[in-house]
Protein backbone atom coordinates (compact mmCIF):
# COMPACT_ATOMS: atom_id res chain seq x y z
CA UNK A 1 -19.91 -61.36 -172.03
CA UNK A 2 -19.09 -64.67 -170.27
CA UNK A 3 -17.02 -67.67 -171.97
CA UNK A 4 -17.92 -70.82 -172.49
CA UNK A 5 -15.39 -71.67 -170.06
CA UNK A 6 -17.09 -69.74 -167.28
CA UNK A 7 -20.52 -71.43 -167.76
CA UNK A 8 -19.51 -75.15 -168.04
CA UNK A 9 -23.10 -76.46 -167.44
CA UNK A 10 -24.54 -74.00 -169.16
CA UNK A 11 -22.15 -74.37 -172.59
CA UNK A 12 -22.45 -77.97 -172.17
CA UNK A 13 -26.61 -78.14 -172.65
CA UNK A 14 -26.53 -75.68 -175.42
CA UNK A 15 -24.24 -78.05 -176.94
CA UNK A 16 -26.23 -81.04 -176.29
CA UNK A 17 -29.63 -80.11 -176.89
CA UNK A 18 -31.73 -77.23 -178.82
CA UNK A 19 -32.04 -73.71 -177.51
CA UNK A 20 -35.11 -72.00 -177.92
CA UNK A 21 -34.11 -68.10 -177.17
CA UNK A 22 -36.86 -66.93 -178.85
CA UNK A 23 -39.53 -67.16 -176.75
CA UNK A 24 -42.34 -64.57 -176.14
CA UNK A 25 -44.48 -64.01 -173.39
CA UNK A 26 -48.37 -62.40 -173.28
CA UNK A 27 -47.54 -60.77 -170.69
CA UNK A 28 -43.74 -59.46 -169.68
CA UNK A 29 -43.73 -61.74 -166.46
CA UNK A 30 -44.30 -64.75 -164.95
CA UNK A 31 -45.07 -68.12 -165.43
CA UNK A 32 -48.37 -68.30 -164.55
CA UNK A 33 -50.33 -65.88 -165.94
CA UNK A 34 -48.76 -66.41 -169.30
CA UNK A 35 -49.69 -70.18 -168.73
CA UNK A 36 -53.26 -68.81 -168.50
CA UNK A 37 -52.96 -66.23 -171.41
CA UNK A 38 -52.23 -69.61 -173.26
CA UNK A 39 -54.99 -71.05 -172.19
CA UNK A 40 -58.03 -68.17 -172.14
CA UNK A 41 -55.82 -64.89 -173.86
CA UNK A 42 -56.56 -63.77 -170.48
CA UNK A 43 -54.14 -63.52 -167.38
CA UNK A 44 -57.41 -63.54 -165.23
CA UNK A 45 -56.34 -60.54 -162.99
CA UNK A 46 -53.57 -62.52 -161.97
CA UNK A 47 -50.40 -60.68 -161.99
CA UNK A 48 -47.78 -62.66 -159.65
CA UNK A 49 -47.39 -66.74 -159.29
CA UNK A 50 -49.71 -68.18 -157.11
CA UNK A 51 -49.63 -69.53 -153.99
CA UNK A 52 -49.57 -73.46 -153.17
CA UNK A 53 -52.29 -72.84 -151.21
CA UNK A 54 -54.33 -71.07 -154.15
CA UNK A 55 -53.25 -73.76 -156.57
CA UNK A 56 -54.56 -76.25 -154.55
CA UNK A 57 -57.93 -74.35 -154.11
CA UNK A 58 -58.23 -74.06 -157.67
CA UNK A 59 -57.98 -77.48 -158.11
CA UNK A 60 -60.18 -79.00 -155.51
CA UNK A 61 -62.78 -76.33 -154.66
CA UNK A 62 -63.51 -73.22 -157.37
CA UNK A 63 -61.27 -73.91 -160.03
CA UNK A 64 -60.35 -70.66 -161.98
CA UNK A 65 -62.65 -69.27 -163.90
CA UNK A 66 -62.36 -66.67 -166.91
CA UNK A 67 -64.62 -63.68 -167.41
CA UNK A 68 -64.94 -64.84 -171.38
CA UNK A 69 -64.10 -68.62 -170.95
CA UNK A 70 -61.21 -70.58 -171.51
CA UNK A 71 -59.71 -72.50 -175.11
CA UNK A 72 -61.34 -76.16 -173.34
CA UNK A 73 -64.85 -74.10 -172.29
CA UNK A 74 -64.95 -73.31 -176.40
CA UNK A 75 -64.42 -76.87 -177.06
CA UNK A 76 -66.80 -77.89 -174.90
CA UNK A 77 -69.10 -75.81 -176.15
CA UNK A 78 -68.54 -76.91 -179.88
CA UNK A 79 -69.20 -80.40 -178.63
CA UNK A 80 -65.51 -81.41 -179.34
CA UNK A 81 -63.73 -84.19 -177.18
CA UNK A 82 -59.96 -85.04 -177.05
CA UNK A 83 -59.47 -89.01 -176.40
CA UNK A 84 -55.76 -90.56 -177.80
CA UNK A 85 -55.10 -86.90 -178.99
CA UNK A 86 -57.93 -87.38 -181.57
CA UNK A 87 -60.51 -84.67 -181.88
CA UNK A 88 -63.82 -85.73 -183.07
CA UNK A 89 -66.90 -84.02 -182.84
CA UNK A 90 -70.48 -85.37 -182.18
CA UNK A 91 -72.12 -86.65 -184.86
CA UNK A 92 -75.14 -88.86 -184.57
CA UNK A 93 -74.41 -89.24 -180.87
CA UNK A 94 -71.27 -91.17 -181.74
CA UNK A 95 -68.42 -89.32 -180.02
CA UNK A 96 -64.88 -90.03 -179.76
CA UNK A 97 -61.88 -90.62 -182.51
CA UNK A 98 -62.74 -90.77 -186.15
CA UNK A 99 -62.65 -94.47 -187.43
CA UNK A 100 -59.31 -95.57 -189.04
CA UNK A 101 -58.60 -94.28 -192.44
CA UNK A 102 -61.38 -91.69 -192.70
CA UNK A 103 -58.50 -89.14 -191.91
């Protein structure tokens, strides 16, 4: 086990902010297909971090796309909207943030 005195930078973090070392992960891995577990409780197939270049296709030409949808393609399909961090759903055509105080 190292000392304090061994990890300076370290120590000096833990001391200055919280530590969260209880983290679990969908998947015993990376960051990216636990970002998409997050996001779909699917990895997607993907099993490694992606590429720049893949990244950057997903976000200009095909996107990434999940055999059972995505958290946001429910949404969608409920008719829900996020605006200010407000959800509201349509009613009467009116869509956006509930009106103050009904909340």
């Amino acid at each position: 086990m190292l000392s304090p005195a061994q990890l300076p930078v370290l120590t000096g973090l833990a001391r200055e902010f919280a530590v969260c070392d209880g983290w679990r992960a969908s998947m015993p891995g990376l960051t990216w297909p636990n970002r998409f577990f997050m996001m779909a409780a699917s990895s997607g197939g993907l099993d490694h971090s992606p590429s720049i270049a893949q990244i950057a296709e997903w976000m200009t030409i095909d996107g990434f796309g999940f055999e059972h949808g995505s958290l946001f393609d429910a949404l969608s399909r409920a008719q829900e909207t996020r605006r200010g961090g407000a959800r509201a759903k349509d009613h009467d055509g009116l869509t956006g943030p509930p009106p103050a105080g009904t909340i």
